[in-house]
Protein backbone atom coordinates (compact mmCIF):
# COMPACT_ATOMS: atom_id res chain seq x y z
CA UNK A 1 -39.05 84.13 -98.64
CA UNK A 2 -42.45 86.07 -98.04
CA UNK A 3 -44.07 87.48 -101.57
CA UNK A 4 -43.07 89.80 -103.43
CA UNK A 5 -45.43 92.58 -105.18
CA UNK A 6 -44.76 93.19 -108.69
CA UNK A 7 -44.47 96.86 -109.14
CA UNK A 8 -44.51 97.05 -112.93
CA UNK A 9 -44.46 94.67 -116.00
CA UNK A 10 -43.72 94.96 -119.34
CA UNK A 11 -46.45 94.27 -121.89
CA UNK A 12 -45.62 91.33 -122.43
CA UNK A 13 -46.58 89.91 -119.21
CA UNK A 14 -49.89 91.32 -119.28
CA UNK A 15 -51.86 87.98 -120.78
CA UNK A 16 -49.45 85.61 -119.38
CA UNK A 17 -50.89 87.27 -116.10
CA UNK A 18 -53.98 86.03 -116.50
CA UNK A 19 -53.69 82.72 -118.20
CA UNK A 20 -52.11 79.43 -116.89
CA UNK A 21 -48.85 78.51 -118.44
CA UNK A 22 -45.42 77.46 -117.06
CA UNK A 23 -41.72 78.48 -117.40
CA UNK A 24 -38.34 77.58 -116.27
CA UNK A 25 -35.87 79.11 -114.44
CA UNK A 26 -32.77 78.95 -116.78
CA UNK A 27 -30.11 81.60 -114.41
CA UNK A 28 -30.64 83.23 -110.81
CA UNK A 29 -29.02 86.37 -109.40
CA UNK A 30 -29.13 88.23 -105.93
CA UNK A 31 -30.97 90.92 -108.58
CA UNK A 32 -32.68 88.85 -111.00
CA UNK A 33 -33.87 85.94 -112.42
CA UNK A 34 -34.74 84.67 -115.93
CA UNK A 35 -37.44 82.89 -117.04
CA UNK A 36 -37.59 80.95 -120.14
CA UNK A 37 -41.47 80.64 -121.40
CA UNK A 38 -41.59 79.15 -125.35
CA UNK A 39 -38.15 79.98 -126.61
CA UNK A 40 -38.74 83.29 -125.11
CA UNK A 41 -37.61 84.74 -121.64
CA UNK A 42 -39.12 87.03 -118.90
CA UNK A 43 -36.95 88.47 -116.04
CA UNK A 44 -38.08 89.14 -112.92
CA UNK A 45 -36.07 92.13 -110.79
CA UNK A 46 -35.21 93.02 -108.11
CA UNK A 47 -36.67 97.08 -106.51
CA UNK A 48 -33.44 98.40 -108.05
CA UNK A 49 -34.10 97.38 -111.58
CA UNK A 50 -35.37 99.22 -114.51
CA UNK A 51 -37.91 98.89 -116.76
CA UNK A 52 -36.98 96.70 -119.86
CA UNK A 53 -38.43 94.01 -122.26
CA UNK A 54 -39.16 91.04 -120.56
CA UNK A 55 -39.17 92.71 -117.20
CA UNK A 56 -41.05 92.10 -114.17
CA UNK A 57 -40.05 94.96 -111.39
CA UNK A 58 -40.62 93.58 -107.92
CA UNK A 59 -39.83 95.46 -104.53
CA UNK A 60 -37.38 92.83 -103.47
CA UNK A 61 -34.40 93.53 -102.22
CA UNK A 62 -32.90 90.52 -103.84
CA UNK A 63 -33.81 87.06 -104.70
CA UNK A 64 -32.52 83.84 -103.07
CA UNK A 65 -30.24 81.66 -105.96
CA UNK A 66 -32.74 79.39 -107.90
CA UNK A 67 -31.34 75.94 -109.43
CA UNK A 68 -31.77 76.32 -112.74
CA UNK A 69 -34.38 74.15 -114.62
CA UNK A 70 -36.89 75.07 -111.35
CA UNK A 71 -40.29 75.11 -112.90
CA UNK A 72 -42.25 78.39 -112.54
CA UNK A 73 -45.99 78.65 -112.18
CA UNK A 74 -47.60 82.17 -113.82
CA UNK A 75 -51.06 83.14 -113.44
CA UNK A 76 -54.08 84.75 -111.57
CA UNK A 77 -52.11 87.66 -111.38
CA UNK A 78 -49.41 85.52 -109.72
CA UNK A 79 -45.59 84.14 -110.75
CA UNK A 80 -44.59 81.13 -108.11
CA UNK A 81 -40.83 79.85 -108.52
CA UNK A 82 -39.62 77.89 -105.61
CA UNK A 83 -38.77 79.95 -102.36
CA UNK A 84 -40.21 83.42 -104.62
CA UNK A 85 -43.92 84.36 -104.86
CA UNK A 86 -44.32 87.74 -106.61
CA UNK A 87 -48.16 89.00 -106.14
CA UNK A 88 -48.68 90.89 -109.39
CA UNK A 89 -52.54 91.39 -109.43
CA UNK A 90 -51.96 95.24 -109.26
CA UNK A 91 -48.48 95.35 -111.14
CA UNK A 92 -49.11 98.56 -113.45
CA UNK A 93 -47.95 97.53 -117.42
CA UNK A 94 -45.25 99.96 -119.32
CA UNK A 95 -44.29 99.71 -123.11
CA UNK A 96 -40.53 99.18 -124.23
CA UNK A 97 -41.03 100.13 -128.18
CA UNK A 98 -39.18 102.87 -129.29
CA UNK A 99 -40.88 106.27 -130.52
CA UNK A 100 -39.33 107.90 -132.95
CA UNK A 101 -38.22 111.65 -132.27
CA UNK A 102 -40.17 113.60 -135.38
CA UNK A 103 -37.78 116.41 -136.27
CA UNK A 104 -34.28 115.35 -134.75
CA UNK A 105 -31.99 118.43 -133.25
CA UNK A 106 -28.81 116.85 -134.39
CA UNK A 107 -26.26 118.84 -133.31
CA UNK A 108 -23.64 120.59 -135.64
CA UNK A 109 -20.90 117.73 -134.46
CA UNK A 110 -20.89 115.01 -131.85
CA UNK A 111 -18.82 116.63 -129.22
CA UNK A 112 -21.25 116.72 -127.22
CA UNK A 113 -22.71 112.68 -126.86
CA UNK A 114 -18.99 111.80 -126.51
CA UNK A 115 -17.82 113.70 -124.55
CA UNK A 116 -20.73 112.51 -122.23
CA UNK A 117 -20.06 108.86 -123.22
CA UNK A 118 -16.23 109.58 -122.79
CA UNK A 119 -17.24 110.60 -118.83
CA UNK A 120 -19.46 108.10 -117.67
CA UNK A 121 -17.63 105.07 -120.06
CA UNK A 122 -16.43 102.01 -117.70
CA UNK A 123 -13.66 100.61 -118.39
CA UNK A 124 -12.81 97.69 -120.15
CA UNK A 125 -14.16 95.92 -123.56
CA UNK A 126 -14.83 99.20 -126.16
CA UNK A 127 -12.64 101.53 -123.63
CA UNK A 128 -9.01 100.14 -123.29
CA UNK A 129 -6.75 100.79 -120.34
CA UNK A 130 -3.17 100.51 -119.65
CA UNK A 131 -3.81 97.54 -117.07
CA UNK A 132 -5.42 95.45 -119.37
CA UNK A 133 -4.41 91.68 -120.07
CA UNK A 134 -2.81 90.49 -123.55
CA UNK A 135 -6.67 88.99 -123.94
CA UNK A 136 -8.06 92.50 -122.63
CA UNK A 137 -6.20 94.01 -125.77
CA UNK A 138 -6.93 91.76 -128.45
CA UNK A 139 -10.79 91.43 -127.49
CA UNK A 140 -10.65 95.47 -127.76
CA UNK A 141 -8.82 95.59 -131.02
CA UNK A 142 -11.38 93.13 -132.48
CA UNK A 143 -14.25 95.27 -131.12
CA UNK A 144 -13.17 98.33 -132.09
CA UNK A 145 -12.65 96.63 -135.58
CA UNK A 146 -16.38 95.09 -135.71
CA UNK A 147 -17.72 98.50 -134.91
CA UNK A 148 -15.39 99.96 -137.78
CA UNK A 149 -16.88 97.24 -139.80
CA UNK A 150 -20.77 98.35 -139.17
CA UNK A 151 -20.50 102.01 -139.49
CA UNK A 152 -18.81 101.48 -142.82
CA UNK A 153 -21.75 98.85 -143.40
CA UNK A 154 -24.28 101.38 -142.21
CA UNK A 155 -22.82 104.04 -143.96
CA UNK A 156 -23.40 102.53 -147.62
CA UNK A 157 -26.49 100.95 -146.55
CA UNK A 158 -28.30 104.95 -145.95
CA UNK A 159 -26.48 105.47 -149.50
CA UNK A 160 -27.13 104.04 -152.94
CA UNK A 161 -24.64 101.34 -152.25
CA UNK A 162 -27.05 99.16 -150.58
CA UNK A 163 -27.59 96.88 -147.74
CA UNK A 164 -25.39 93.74 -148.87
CA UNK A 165 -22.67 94.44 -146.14
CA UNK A 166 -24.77 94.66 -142.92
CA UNK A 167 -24.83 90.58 -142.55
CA UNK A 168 -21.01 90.27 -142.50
CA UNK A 169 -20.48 93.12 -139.93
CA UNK A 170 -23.58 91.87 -137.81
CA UNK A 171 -22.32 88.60 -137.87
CA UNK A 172 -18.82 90.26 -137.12
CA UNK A 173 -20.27 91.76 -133.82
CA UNK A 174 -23.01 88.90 -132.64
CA UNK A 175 -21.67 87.06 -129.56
CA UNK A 176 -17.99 88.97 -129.62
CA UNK A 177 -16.78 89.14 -125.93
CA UNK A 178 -17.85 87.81 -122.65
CA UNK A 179 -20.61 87.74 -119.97
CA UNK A 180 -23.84 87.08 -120.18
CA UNK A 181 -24.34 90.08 -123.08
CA UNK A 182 -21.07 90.23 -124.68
CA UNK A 183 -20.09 93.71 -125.40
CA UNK A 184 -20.64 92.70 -129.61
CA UNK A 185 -24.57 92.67 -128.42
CA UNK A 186 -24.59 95.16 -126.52
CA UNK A 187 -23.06 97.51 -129.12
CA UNK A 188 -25.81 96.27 -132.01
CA UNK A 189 -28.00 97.35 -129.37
CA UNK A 190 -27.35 100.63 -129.27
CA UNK A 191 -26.72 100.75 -132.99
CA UNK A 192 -30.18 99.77 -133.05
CA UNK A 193 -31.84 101.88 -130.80
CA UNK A 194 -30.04 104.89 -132.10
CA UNK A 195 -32.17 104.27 -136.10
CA UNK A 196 -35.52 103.11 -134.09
CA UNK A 197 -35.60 106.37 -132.94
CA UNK A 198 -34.62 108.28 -136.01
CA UNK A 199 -37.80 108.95 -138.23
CA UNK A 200 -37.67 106.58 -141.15
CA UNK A 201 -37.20 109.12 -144.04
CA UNK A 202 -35.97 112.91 -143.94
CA UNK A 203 -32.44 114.69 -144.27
CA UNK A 204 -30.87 111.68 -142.77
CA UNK A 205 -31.55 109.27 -145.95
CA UNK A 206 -33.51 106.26 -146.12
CA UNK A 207 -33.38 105.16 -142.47
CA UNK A 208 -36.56 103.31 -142.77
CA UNK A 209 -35.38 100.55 -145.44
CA UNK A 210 -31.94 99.85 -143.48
CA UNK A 211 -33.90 100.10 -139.82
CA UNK A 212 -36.10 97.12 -141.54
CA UNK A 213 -32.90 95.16 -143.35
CA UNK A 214 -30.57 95.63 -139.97
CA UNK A 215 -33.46 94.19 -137.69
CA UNK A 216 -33.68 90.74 -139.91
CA UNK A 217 -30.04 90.49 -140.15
CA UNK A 218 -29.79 90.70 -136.37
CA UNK A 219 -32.62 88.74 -135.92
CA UNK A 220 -31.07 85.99 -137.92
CA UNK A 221 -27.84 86.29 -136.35
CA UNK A 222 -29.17 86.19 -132.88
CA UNK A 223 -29.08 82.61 -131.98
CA UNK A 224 -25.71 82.65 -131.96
CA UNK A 225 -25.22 83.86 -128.88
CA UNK A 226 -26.09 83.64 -125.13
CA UNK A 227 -29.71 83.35 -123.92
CA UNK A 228 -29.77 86.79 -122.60
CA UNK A 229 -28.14 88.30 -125.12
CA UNK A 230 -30.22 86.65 -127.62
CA UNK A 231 -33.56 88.07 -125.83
CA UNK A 232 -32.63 91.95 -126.19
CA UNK A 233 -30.88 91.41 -129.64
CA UNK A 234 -34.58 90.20 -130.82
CA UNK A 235 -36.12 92.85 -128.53
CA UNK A 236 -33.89 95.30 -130.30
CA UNK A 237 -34.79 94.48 -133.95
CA UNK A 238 -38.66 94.77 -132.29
CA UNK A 239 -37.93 98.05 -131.39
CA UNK A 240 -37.69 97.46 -127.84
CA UNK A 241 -35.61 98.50 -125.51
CA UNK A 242 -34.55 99.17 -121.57
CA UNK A 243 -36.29 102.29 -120.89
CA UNK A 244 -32.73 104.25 -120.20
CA UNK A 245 -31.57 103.30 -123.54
CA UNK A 246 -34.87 104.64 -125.01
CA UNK A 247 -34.35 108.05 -122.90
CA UNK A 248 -30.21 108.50 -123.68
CA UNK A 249 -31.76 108.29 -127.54
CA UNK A 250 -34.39 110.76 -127.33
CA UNK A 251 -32.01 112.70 -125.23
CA UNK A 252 -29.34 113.20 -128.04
CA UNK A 253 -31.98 114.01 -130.98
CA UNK A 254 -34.64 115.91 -128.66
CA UNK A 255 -32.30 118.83 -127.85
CA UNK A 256 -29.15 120.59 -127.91
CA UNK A 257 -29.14 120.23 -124.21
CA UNK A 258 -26.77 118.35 -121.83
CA UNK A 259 -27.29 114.16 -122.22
CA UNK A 260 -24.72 113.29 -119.89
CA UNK A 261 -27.88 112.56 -116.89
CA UNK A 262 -29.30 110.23 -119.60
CA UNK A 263 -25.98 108.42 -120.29
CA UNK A 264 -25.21 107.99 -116.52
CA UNK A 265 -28.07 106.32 -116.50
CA UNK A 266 -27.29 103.47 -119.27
CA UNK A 267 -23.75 103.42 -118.39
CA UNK A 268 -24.53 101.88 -115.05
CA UNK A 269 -26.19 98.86 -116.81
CA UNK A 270 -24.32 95.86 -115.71
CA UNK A 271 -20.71 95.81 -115.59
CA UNK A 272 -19.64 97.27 -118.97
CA UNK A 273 -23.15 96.34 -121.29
CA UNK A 274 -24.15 99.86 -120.44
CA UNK A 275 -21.12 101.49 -122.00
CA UNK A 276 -21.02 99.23 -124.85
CA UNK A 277 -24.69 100.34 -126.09
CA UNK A 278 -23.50 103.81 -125.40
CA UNK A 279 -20.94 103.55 -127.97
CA UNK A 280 -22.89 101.80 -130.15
CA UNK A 281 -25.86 104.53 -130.02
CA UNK A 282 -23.47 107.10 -130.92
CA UNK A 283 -21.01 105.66 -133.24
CA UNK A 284 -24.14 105.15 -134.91
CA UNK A 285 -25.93 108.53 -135.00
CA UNK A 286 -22.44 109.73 -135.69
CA UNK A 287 -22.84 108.18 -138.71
CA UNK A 288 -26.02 109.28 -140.07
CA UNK A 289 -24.89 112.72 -139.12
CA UNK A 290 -21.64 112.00 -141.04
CA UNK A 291 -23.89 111.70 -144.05
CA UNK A 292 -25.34 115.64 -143.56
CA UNK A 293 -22.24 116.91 -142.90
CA UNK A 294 -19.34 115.10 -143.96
CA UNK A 295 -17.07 117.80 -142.89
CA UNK A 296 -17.92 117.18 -139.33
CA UNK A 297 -13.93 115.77 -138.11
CA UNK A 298 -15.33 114.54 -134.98
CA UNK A 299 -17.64 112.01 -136.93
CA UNK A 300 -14.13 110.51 -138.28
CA UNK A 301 -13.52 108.99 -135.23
CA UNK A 302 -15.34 105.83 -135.53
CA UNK A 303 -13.87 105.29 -138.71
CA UNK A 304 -10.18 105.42 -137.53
C-alpha cells in the first residue's frame, strides 16, 4: 500500500508527531485501525471517518487487515505500521472537548429530540423489534432497565439527595451488550456528553458537582470493559467526544430549531453505538429538564 496523508488529527497526536515512540496494533478494519500507545489508544481512519478522540483522519479508502500485536513506528510527522504509511507532516490538529452552550434553549418538552431520535434510531439493542431473538429481548429489557436505573440516579444526584447512587447504575450500564462498544457505553456516553455541555450551575441545578462525580465513577468503572469502549468512556469523563456527538448536543440546547440533521449524523456511528448515545444524550437532558418542569409527560418516558 502507497502512503497515506493524514488529513486531520486530534490533539492528542500533535507531540507524538514529533517525538519518537512506538505503539501496537491491537484490532484492524477495512476503516480503521487502533493503536495502543501507554495504556492509551489512537485510531487511525479511513477518508470516511469523523473527527473523534484518538483519531487520525487519513484519505484512504480503506486499510489492508493488520495482525494484531504489529509494532507501529510514530514520528517526524510520520505513523509506519506494516503495509500502511500515513504522511502526516501537514495533518491540520482539531479539539474533541466539549464547550458548554451558555444559556441553553431547552425546549418546553422533548418532543422534539425524540421524535428525531425515534426517526433516525437503528434497530436493535435500546430499540426492540418484533424479529428479535429470546437474547435480543432480554439484553433490551436489561438496557432499558440500566438506563431507568441512571436517570433515577441522575435525577437525585442534581437534587439534595446526593450522588451515592451514580456508582451502582454506572456500574449497571459499563460493558452491558456486545461489540466492540457495547450499547451500556455507548449510552453513558451520551449521558455524558449531554451534562458536558450543560453550563455547570443555572436553572438546571448543580450540574457542575454531578458532571465532576459521574466522570470519576465512569472513569473507575471503565476498565471493565472492551479496549475501545474503555478509550471513549475515559474520553467522555475528559469531556471529549466524536465531533457529531458534540454537534447533536449543541444542536438540542442551541435552538428551538430542527436537530434531526445533527442526529442523522450520530445515528450512523457504527452499527447501533450511534443510536445508543442518542438515547443516552436525551434520556439525559430529559432529565434535567424534568427537574424545571416536572409537569412535562413526555419527560416520563424514561422513567417507565
Amino acid at each position: 500500500m502507497d502512503a497515506v496523508r493524514g488529513l486531520a488529527a486530534d490533539n492528542v497526536w500533535r507531540s507524538l508527531l514529533t517525538e519518537s515512540v512506538r505503539a501496537t496494533v491491537v484490532s484492524s478494519f477495512d476503516h480503521a485501525v487502533n493503536l495502543e500507545l501507554d495504556g492509551s489508544l489512537l485510531t487511525l481512519v479511513a477518508a470516511s471517518g469523523r473527527p473523534a478522540p484518538g483519531a487520525l483522519v487519513t484519505d484512504a479508502p480503506g486499510f489492508p487487515r493488520l495482525a494484531a500485536g504489529t509494532s507501529v513506528e510514530i514520528g517526524a510527522g510520520w505513523v509506519r505500521c506494516g503495509s500502511v504509511s500515513v504522511d502526516a507532516t501537514n495533518c491540520r490538529f482539531f479539539s474533541c472537548e466539549a464547550t458548554a452552550v451558555d444559556s441553553p434553549a431547552l425546549p418546553p418538552d422533548t418532543t422534539r429530540w425524540r421524535d428525531a431520535l425515534l426517526a433516525c434510531a437503528v434497530p436493535g439493542s435500546f430499540v426492540a423489534t418484533g424479529s428479535q431473538s429470546p437474547f435480543d429481548r432480554a439484553l433490551h429489557l436489561r438496557l432499558v432497565i440500566a438506563a431507568q436505573q441512571l436517570q433515577h440516579a441522575l435525577g437525585a444526584a442534581l437534587t439534595a439527595t446526593g450522588t451515592v447512587r451514580l456508582d451502582g447504575a454506572v456500574g449497571g450500564l459499563v460493558g452491558l451488550g456486545v461489540g466492540l462498544t457495547p450499547s451500556g457505553d455507548d449510552y453513558l456516553v451520551g449521558s455524558l456528553a449531554a451534562l458536558h455541555h450543560l453550563p455547570p450551575a443555572g436553572t438546571l441545578g448543580p450540574v457542575g458537582p454531578v458532571v465532576v462525580a459521574l466522570d470519576a465513577t465512569v472513569a473507575v468503572w471503565a476498565s471493565g470493559s472492551t479496549a475501545v469502549s474503555e478509550h471513549f468512556l475515559r474520553a467522555g469523563a475528559e469531556g471529549r467526544f466524536h465531533h457529531d456527538v458534540r454537534w447533536a448536543a449543541t444542536a438540542a440546547l442551541s435552538s428551538p430549531g430542527d436537530v434531526t440533521a445533527a442526529f442523522e449524523q450520530v445515528a450512523a456511528i457504527g452499527s447501533t453505538s450511534g443510536t445508543d448515545v442518542l438515547h443516552g444524550l436525551v434520556d439525559t437532558l430529559s432529565t434535567c429538564l424534568a427537574l424545571t418542569q416536572p409537569d412535562v409527560s413526555d419527560v416520563k418516558e424514561i422513567f417507565k
